[in-house]
Protein backbone atom coordinates (compact mmCIF):
# COMPACT_ATOMS: atom_id res chain seq x y z
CA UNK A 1 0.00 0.00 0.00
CA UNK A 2 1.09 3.49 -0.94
CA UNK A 3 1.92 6.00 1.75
CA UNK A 4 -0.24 8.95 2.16
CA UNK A 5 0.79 12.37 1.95
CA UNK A 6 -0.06 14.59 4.89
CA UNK A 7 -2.36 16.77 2.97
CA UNK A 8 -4.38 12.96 2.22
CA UNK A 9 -4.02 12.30 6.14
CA UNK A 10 -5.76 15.37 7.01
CA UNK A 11 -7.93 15.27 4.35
CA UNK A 12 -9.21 11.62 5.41
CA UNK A 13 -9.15 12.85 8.88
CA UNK A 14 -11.43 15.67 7.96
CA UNK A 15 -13.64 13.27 6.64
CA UNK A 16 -13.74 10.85 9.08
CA UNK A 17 -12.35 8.11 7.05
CA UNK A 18 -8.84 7.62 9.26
CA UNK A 19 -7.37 4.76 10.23
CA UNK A 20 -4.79 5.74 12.44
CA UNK A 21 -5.05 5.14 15.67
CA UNK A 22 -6.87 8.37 16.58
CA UNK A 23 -10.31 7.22 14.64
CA UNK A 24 -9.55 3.86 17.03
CA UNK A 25 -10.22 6.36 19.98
CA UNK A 26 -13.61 7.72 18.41
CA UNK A 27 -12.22 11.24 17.12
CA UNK A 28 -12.59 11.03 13.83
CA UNK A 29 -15.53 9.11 13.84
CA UNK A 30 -17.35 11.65 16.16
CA UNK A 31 -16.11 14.58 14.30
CA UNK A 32 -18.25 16.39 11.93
CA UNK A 33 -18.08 18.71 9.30
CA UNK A 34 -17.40 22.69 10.76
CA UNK A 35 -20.75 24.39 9.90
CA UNK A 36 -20.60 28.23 10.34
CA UNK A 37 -19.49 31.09 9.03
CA UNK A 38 -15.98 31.82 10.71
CA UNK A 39 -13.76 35.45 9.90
CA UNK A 40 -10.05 34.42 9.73
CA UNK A 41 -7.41 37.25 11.02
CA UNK A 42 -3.93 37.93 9.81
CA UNK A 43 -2.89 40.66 11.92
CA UNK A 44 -0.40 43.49 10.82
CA UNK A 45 -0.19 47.06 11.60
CA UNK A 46 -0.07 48.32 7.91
CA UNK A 47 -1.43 45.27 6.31
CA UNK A 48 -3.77 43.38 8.46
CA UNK A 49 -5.97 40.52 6.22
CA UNK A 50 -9.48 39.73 6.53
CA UNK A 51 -11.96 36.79 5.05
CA UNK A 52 -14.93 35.48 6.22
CA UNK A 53 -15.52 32.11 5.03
CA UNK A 54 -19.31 29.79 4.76
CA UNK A 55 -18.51 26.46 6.06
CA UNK A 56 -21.48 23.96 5.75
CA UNK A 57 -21.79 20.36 5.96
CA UNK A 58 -21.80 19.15 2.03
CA UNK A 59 -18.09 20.02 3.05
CA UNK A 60 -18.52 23.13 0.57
CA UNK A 61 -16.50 26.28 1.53
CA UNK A 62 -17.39 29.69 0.39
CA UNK A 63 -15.35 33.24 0.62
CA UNK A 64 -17.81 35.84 1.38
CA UNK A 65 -15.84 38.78 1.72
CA UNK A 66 -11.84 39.46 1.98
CA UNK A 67 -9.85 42.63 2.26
CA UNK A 68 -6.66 43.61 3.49
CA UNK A 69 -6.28 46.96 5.25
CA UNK A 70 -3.77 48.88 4.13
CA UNK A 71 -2.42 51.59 6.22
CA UNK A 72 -0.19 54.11 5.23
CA UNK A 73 3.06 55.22 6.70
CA UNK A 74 1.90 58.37 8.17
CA UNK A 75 -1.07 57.28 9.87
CA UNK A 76 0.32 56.87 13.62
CA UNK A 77 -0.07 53.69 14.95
CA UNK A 78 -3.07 54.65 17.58
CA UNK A 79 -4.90 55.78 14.40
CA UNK A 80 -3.94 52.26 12.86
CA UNK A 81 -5.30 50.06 15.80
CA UNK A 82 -8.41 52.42 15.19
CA UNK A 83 -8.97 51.40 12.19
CA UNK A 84 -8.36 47.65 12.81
CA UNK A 85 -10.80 47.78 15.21
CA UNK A 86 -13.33 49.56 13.09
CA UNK A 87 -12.75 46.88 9.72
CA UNK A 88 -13.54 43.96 12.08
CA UNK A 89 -16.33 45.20 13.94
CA UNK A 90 -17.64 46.47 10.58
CA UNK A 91 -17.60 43.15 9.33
CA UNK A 92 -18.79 41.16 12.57
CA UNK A 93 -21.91 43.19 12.46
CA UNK A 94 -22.24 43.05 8.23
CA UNK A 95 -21.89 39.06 8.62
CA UNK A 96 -23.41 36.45 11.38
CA UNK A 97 -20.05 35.16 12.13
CA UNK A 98 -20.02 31.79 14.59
CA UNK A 99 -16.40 32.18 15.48
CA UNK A 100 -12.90 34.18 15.23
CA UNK A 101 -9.62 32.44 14.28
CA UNK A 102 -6.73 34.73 14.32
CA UNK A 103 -3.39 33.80 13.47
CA UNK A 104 -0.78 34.23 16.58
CA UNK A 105 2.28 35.98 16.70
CA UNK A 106 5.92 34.85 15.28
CA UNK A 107 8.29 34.73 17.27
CA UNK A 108 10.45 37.89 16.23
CA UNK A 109 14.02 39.21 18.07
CA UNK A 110 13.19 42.90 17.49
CA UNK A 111 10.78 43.72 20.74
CA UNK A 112 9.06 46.67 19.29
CA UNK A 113 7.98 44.90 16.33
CA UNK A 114 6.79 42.17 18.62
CA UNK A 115 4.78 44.94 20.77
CA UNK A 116 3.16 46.01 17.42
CA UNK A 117 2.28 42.50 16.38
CA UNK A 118 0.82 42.68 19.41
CA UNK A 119 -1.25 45.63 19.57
CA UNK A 120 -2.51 45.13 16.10
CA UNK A 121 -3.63 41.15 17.21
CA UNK A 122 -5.22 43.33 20.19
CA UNK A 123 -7.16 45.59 18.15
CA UNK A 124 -8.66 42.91 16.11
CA UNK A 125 -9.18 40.59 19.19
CA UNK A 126 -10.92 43.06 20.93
CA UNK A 127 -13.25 44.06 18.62
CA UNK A 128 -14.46 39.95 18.39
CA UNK A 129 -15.11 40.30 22.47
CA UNK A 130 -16.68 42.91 22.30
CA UNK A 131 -19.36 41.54 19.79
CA UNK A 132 -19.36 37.83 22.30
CA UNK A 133 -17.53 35.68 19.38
CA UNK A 134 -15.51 33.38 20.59
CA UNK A 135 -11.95 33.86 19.20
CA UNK A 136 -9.08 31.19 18.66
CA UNK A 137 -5.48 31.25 17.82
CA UNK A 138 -3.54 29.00 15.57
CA UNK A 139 0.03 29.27 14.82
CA UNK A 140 1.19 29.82 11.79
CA UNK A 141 3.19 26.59 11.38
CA UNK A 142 -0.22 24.91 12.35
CA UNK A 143 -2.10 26.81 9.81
CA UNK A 144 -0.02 25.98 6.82
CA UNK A 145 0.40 22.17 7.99
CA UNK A 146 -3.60 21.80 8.09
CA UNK A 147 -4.08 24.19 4.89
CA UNK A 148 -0.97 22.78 2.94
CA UNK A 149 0.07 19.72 4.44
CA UNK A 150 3.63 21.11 5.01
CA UNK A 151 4.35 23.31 8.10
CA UNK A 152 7.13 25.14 6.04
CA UNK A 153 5.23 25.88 3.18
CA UNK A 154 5.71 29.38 1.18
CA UNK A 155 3.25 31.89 1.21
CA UNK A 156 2.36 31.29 -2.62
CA UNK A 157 1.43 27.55 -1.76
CA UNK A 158 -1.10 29.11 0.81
CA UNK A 159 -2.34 31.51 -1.65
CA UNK A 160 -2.75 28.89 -4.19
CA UNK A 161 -4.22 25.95 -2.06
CA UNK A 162 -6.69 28.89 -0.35
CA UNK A 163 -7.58 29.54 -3.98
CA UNK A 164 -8.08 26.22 -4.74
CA UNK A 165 -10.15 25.33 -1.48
CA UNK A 166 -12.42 28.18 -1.75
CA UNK A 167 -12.77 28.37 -5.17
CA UNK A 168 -12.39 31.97 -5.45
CA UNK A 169 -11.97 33.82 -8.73
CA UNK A 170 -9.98 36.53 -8.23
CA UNK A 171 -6.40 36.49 -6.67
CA UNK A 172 -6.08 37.24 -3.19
CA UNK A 173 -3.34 38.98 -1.71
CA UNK A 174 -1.27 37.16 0.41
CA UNK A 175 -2.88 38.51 3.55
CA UNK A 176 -6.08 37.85 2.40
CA UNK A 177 -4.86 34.41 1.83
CA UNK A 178 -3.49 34.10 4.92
CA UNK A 179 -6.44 35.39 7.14
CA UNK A 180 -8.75 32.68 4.86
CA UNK A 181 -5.74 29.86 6.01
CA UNK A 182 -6.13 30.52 9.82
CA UNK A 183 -10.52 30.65 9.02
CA UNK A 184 -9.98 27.19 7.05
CA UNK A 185 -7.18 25.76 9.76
CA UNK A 186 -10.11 26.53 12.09
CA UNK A 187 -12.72 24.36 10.33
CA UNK A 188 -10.04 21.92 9.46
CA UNK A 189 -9.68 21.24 13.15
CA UNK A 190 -11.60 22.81 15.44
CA UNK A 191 -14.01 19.96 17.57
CA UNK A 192 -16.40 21.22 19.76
CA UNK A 193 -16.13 20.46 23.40
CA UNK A 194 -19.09 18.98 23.71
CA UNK A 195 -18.12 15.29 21.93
């Protein structure tokens, strides 16, 4: 018998049609399709992405809206988280969104870029409490190994495979792609607490 890739794993894992040793322990076979409407988060300062993604149970998967929002240089950062804030509470309240996945912060050596990773995650995050969603991280090497099926894959293979998944027609950007990666990663994975 042929090996499977890991994209093939996690696609029969998905499905419910695993036979490693986790399906022997009733995961797989109690898992069910993600249904819901979840809006992924890539957070930036200058270039945080957006999509908000239909999940239902025919396993179909639609992009409903994306956007990246692009700040320029002379907007001071307050101004910035502002307007974070603002394009995610617009589009909890345009959208009945079930849940929040945002990705979570790479590890960086430079602390003030860390701090505004970290206010920009903030500013989105907030805005998803303050509407009651329930918010999850993922990190980015998770996101790309459930998306991809490689852990190290390059932002084009996101972009593509996103493409591909969602059957989208026009290009996103890559933070579009990303922010629909962390909503898929979600759906991908995600089991309720209640099995």
């Amino acid at each position: 018998m042929a090996r499977k890739s890991s994209r093939q794993l996690w696609a029969d894992k998905v499905s419910g049609k695993s036979t490693h040793s986790s399906s022997k322990s009733g995961y797989a076979a109690s898992r069910s399709p993600f249904n819901g409407v979840i809006l992924g988060i890539d957070p930036s300062l200058r270039g945080t992405g957006l999509a908000v993604i239909e999940f239902s149970k025919a396993d179909r998967r639609l992009l409903l809206h994306s956007r990246t929002v692009k700040i320029k240089p002379s907007i001071s950062m307050f101004d910035c988280l502002g307007q974070i804030n603002a394009n995610v509470t617009e589009l909890l309240e345009t959208y009945a969104i079930d849940a929040v996945a945002v990705e979570q912060t790479i590890y960086v050596q430079n602390f003030q870029t860390a701090q505004i990773l970290g206010a920009a995650r903030g500013a989105a995050i907030a805005a998803a409490a303050v509407s009651g969603k329930s918010v999850f991280e993922y990190a980015p090497l998770r996101v790309k190994q459930a998306v991809v099926g490689v852990g190290r894959a390059s932002k084009d293979q996101v972009a593509r495979t996103v493409m591909g998944l969602v059957g989208h027609g026009r290009t996103l950007s890559h933070d579009e792609a990303d922010a629909a990666a962390v909503a898929i990663c979600h759906a991908f994975t995600y089991v309720s607490k209640s099995i």
